[in-house]
C-alpha atoms as a PDB file:
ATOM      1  CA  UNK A   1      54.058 129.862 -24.632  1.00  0.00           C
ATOM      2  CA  UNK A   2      50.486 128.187 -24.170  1.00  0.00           C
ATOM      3  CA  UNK A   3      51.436 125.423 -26.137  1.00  0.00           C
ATOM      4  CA  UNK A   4      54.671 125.183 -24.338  1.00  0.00           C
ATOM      5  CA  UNK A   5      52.217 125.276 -20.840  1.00  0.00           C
ATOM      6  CA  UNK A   6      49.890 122.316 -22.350  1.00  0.00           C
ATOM      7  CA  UNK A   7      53.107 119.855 -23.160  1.00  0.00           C
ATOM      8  CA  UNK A   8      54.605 120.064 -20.046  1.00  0.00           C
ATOM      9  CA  UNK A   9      51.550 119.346 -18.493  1.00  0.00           C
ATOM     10  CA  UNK A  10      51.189 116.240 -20.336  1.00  0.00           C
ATOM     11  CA  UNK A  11      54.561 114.998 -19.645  1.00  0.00           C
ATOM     12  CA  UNK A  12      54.269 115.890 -16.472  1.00  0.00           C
ATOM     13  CA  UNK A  13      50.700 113.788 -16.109  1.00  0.00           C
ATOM     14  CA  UNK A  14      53.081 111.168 -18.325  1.00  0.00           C
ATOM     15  CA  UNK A  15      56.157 111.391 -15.150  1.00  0.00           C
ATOM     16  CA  UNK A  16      53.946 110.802 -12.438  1.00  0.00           C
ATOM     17  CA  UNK A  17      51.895 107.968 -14.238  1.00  0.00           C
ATOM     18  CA  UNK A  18      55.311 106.435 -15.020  1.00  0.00           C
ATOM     19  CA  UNK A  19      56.762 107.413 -10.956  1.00  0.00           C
ATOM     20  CA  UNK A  20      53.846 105.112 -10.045  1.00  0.00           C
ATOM     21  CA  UNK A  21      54.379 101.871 -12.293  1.00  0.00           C
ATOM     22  CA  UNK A  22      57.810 102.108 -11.298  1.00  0.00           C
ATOM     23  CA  UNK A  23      56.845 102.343  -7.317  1.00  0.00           C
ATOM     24  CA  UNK A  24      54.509  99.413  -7.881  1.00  0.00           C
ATOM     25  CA  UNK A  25      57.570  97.598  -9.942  1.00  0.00           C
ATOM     26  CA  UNK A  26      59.527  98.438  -6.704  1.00  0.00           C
ATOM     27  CA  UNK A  27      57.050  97.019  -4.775  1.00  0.00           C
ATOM     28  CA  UNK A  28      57.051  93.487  -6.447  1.00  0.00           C
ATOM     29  CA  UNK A  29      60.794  93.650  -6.444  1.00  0.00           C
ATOM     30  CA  UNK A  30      60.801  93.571  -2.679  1.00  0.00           C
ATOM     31  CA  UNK A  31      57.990  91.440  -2.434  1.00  0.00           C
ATOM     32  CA  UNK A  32      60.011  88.613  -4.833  1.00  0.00           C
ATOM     33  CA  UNK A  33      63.225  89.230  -2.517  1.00  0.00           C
ATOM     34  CA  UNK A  34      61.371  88.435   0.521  1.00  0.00           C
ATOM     35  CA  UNK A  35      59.336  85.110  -0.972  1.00  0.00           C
ATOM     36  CA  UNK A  36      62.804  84.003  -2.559  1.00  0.00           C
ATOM     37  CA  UNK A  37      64.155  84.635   1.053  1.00  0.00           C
ATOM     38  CA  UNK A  38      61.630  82.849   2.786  1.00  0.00           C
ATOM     39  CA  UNK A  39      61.985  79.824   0.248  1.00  0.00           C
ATOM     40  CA  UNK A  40      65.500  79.999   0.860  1.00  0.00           C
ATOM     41  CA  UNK A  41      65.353  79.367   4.396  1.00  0.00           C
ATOM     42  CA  UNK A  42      62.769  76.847   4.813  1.00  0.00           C
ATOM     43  CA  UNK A  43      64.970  74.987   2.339  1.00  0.00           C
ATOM     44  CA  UNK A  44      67.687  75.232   4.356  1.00  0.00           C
ATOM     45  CA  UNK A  45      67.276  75.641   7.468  1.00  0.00           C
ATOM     46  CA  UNK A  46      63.944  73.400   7.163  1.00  0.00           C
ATOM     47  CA  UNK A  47      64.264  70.692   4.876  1.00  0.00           C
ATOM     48  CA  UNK A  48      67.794  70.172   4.439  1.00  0.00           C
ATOM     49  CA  UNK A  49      68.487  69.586   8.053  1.00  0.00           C
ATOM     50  CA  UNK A  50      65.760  67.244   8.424  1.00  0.00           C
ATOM     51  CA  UNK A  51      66.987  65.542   5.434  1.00  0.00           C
ATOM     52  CA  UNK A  52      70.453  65.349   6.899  1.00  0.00           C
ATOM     53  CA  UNK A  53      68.633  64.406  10.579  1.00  0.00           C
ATOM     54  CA  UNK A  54      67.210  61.378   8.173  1.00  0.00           C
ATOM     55  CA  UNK A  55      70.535  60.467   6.953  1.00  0.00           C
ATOM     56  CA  UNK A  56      72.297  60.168  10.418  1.00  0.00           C
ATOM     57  CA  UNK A  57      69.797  57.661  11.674  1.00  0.00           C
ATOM     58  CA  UNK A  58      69.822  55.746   8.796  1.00  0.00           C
ATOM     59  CA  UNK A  59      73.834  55.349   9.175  1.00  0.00           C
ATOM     60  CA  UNK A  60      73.071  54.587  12.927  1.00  0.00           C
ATOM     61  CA  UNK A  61      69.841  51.869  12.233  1.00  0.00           C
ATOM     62  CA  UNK A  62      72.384  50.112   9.146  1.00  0.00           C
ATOM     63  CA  UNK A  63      75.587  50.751  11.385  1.00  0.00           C
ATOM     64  CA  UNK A  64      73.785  48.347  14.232  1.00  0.00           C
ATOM     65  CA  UNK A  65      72.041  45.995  11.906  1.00  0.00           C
ATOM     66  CA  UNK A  66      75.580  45.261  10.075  1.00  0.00           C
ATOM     67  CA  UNK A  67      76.720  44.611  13.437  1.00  0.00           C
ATOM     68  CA  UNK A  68      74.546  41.309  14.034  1.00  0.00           C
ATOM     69  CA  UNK A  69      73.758  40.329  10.343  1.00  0.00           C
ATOM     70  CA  UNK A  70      77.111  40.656   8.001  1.00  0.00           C
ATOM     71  CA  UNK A  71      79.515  37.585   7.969  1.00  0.00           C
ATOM     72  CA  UNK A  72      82.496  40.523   8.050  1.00  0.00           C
ATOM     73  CA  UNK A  73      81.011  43.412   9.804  1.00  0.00           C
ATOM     74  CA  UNK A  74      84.015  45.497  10.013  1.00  0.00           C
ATOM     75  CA  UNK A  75      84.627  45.090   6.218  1.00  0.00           C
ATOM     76  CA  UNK A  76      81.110  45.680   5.582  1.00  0.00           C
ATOM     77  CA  UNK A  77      80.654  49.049   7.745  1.00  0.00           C
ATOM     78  CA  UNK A  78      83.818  50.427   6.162  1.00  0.00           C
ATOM     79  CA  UNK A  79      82.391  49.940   2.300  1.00  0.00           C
ATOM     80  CA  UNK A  80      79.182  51.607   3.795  1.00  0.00           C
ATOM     81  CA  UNK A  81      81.198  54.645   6.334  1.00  0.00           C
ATOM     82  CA  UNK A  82      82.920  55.090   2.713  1.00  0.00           C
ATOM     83  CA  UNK A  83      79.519  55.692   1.000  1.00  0.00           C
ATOM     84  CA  UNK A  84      78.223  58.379   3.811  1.00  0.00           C
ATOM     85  CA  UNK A  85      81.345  59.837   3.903  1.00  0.00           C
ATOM     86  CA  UNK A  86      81.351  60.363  -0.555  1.00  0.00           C
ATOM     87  CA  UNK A  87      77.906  61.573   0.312  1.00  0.00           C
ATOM     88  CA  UNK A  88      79.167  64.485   3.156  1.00  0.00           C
ATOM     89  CA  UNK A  89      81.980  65.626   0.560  1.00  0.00           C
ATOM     90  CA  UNK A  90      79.763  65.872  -2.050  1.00  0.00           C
ATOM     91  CA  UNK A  91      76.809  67.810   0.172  1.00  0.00           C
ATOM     92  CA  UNK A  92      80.042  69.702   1.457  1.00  0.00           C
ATOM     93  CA  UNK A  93      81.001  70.965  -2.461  1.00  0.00           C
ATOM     94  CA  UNK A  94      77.229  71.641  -2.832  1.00  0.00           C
ATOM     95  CA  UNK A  95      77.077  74.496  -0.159  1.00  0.00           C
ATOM     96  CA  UNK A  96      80.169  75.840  -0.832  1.00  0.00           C
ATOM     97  CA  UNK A  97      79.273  76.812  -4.328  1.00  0.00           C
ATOM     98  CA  UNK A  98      75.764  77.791  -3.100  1.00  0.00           C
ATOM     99  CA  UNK A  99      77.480  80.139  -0.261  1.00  0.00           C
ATOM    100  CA  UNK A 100      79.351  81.542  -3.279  1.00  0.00           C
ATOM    101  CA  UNK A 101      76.082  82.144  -5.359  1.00  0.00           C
ATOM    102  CA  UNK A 102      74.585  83.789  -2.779  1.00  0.00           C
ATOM    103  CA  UNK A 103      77.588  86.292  -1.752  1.00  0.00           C
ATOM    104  CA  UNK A 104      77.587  87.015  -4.924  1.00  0.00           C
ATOM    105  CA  UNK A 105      73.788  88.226  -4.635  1.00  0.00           C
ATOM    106  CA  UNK A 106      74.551  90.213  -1.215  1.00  0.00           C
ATOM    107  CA  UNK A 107      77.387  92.169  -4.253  1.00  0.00           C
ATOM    108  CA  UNK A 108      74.551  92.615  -6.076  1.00  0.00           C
ATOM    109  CA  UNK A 109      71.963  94.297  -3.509  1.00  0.00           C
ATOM    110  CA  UNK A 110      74.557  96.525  -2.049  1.00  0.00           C
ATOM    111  CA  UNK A 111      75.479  97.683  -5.242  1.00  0.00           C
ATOM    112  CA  UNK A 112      71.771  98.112  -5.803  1.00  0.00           C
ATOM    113  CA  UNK A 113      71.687 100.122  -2.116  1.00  0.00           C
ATOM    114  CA  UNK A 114      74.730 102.501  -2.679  1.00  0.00           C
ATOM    115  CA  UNK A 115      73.130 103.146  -6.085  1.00  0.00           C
ATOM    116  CA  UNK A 116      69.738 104.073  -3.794  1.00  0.00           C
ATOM    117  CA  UNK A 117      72.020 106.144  -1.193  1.00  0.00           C
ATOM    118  CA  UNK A 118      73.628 108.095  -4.469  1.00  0.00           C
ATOM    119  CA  UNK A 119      69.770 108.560  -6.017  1.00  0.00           C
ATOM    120  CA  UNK A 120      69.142 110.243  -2.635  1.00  0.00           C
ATOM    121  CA  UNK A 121      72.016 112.424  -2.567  1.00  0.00           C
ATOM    122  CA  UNK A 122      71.221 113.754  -6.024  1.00  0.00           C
ATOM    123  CA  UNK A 123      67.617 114.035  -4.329  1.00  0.00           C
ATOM    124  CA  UNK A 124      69.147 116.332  -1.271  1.00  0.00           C
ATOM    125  CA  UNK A 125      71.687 118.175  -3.738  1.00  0.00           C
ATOM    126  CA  UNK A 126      68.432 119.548  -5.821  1.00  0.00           C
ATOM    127  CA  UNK A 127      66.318 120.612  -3.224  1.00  0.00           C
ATOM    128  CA  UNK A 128      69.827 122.816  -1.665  1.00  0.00           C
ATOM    129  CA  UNK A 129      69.759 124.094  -4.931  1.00  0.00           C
ATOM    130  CA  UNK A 130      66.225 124.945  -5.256  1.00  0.00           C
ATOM    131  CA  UNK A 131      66.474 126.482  -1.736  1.00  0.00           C
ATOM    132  CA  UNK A 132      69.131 128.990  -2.761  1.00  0.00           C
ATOM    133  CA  UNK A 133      67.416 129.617  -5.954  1.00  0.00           C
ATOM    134  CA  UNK A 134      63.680 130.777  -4.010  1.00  0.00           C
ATOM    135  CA  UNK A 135      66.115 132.531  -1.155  1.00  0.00           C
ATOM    136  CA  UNK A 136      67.891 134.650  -4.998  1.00  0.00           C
ATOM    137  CA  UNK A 137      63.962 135.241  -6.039  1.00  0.00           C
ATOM    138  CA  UNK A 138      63.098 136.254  -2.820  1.00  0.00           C
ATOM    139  CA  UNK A 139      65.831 138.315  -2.745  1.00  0.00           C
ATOM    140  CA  UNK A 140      65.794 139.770  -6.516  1.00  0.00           C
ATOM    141  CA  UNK A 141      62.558 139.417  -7.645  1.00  0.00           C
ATOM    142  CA  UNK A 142      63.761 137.430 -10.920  1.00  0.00           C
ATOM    143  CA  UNK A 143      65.099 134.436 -12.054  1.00  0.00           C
ATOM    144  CA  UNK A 144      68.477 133.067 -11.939  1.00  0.00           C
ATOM    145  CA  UNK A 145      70.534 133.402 -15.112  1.00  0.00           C
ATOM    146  CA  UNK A 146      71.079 130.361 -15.784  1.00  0.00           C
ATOM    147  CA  UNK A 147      67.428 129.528 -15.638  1.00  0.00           C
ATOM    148  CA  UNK A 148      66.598 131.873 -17.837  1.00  0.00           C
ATOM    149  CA  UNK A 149      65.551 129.791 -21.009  1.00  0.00           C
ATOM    150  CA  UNK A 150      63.998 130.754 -24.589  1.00  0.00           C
ATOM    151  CA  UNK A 151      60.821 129.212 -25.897  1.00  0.00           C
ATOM    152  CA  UNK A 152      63.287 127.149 -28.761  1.00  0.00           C
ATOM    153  CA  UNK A 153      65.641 126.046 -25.271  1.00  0.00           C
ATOM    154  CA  UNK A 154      62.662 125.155 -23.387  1.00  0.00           C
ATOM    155  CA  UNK A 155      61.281 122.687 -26.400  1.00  0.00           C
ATOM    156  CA  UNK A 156      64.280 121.214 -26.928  1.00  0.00           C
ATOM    157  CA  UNK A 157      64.588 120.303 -23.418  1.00  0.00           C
ATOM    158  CA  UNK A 158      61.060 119.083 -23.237  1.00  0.00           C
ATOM    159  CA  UNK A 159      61.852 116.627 -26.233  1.00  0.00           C
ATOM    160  CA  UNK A 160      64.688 115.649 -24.743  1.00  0.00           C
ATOM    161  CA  UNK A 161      62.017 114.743 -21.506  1.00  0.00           C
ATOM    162  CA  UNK A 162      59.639 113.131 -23.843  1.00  0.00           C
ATOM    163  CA  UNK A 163      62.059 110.821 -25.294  1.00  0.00           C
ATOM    164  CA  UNK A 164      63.285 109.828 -22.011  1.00  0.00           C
ATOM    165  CA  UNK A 165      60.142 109.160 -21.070  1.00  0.00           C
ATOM    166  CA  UNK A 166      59.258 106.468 -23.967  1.00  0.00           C
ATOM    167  CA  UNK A 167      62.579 104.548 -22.938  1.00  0.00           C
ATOM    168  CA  UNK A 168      62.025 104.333 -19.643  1.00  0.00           C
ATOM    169  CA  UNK A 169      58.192 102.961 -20.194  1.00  0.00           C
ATOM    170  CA  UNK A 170      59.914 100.422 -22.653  1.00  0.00           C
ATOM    171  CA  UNK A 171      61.963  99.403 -19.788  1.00  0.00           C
ATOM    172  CA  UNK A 172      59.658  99.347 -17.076  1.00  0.00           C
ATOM    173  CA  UNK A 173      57.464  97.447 -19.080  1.00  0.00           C
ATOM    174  CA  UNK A 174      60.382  94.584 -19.992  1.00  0.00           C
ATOM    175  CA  UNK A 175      61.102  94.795 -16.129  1.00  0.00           C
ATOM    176  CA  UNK A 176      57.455  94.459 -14.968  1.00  0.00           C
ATOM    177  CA  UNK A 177      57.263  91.250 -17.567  1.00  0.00           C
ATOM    178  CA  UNK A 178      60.549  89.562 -15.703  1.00  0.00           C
ATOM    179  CA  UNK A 179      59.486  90.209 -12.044  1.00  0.00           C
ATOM    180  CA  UNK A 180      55.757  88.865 -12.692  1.00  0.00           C
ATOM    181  CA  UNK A 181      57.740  85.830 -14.293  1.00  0.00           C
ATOM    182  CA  UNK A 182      60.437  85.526 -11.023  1.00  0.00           C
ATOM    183  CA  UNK A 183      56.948  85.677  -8.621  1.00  0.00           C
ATOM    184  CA  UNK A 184      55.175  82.984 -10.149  1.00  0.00           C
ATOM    185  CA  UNK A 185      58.588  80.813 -10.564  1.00  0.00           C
ATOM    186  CA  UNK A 186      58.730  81.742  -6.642  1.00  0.00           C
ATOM    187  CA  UNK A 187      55.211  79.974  -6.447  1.00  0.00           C
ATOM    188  CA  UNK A 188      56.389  76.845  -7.902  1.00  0.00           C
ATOM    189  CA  UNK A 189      59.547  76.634  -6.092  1.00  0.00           C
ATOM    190  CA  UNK A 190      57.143  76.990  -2.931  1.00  0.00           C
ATOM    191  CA  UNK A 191      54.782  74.409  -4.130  1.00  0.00           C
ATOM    192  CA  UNK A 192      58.145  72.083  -4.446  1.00  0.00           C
ATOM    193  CA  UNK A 193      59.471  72.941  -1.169  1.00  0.00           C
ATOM    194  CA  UNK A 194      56.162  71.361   0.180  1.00  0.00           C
ATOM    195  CA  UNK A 195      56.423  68.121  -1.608  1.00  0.00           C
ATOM    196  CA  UNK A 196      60.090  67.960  -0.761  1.00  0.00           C
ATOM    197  CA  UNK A 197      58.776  67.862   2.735  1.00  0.00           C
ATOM    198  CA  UNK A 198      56.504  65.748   2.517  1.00  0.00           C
ATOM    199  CA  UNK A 199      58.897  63.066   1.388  1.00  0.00           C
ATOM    200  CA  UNK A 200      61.130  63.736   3.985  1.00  0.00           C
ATOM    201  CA  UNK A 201      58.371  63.485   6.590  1.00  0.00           C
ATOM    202  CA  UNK A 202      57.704  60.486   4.845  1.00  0.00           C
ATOM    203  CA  UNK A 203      61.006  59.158   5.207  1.00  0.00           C
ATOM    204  CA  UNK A 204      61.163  60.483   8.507  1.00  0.00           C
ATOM    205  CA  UNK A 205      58.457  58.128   9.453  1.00  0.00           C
ATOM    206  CA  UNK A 206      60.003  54.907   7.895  1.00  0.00           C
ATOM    207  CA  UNK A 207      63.311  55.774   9.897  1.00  0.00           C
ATOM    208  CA  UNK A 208      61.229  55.881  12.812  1.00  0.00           C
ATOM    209  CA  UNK A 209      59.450  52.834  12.387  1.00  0.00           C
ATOM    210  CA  UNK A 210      62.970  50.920  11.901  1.00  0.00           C
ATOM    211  CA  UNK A 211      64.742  52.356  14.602  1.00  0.00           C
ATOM    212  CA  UNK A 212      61.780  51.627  16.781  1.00  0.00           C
ATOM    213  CA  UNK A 213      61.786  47.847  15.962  1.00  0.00           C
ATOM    214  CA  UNK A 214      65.521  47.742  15.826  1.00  0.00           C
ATOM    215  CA  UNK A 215      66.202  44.877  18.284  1.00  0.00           C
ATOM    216  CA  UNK A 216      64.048  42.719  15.589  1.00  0.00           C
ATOM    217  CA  UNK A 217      67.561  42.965  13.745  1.00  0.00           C
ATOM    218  CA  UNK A 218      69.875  42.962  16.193  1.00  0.00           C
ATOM    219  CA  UNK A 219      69.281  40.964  18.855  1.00  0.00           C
END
C-alpha cells in the first residue's frame, strides 16, 4: 500500500505540474486571440479605410483634371469610372470571402466555448457526487461500494493515469510549439501593418498635395 501511497503522489506532483503548463498554454492562447484581434481591426477599420479614403480622392483629383486636359473627356472618364468601378467589385469579392473566413472562426470559438461550458458541467457533476459521497461517510462511517477498490484495481487505474499523463505532455508540448509560432507570426503581421501605414500616410500626403494645387490643372 506504501508503494501504492508514493506513486500517486508522484502523479499527482506530475497533474498539477502538467494543470499549470496547460493554464500558461491557455494563457498564450488568449493572449494570440486578442493580438490577432487587435491586428485585425487596425487593418480594417484603420488602414483599409484610409486606403479606400485615398482612392476616392484620387478618382475626384483625375475626375477634374480629365475635365480640362482630355481632347474627349466624357470618353476618357468612362474608360477610367470603368477601372474604379473593376477595382470596387474586386475589393467587394475580397471581403466577402474574408467575412466568410472569419464566421467560420466565430464556429470555431463557440465550439471551443460550449466545449468549456460542458468541461464545467462535468466539473459541477463531480463535486454533487463527492458531496453525497462525504454526506454516505458521514453517515456510515465507510466507503461507498463502488469505491471500494483492491490494491491490483487501484494500480491498474493509476497506469491507466500515468499513461494519460505522457500523452497529454506530448500534446501540450506540440501545442505550446504552434502558439509560440502563431505569437511571433502575430509580431510580424504587426510590424507589416505599420509599414502598410506608412505608405498610405505617404500616399495620403501626395493626394493632399495634388488636390491642394488642383486649379494648376484645371483652370
Amino acid at each position: 500500500m506504501e508503494k501504492l501511497t508514493d506513486k500517486m503522489e508522484k502523479i499527482w506532483s506530475r497533474l498539477l505540474n502538467q494543470k499549470s503548463k496547460n493554464y500558461l498554454l491557455r494563457s498564450k492562447i488568449d493572449q494570440s486571440i486578442a493580438l490577432t484581434n487587435s491586428n485585425l481591426s487596425a487593418s480594417f477599420l484603420g488602414n483599409r479605410q484610409m486606403a479606400n479614403h485615398n482612392t476616392d480622392d484620387i478618382k475626384y483629383c483625375l475626375s477634374k483634371i480629365i475635365d480640362k486636359n482630355s481632347a474627349e473627356p466624357d470618353a476618357t472618364k468612362l474608360h477610367v469610372d470603368l477601372i474604379f468601378l473593376k477595382h470596387r467589385q474586386k475589393l467587394n469579392k475580397r471581403l466577402v470571402e474574408n467575412s466568410k473566413i472569419l464566421i467560420s472562426a466565430i464556429e470555431q470559438l463557440q465550439m471551443a466555448h460550449q466545449r468549456v461550458m460542458r468541461t464545467t458541467e462535468e466539473i459541477v457533476k463531480f463535486n454533487s457526487s463527492m458531496l453525497e459521497t462525504t454526506s454516505e461517510i458521514i453517515s456510515t462511517n465507510e466507503l461507498p461500494c463502488q469505491l471500494r477498490l483492491g490494491e491490483s484495481e487501484i494500480q491498474s487505474e493509476l497506469e491507466k493515469v500515468e499513461k494519460g499523463c505522457l500523452s497529454s505532455d506530448k500534446t501540450t508540448q506540440k501545442l505550446m510549439k504552434q502558439v509560440e509560432d502563431l505569437w511571433m507570426k502575430n509580431d510580424l503581421l504587426s510590424e507589416e501593418l505599420d509599414q502598410k501605414r506608412e505608405k498610405i500616410i505617404k500616399n495620403r500626403d501626395r493626394i493632399s498635395g495634388v488636390r491642394a494645387d488642383l486649379s494648376i490643372w484645371t483652370n
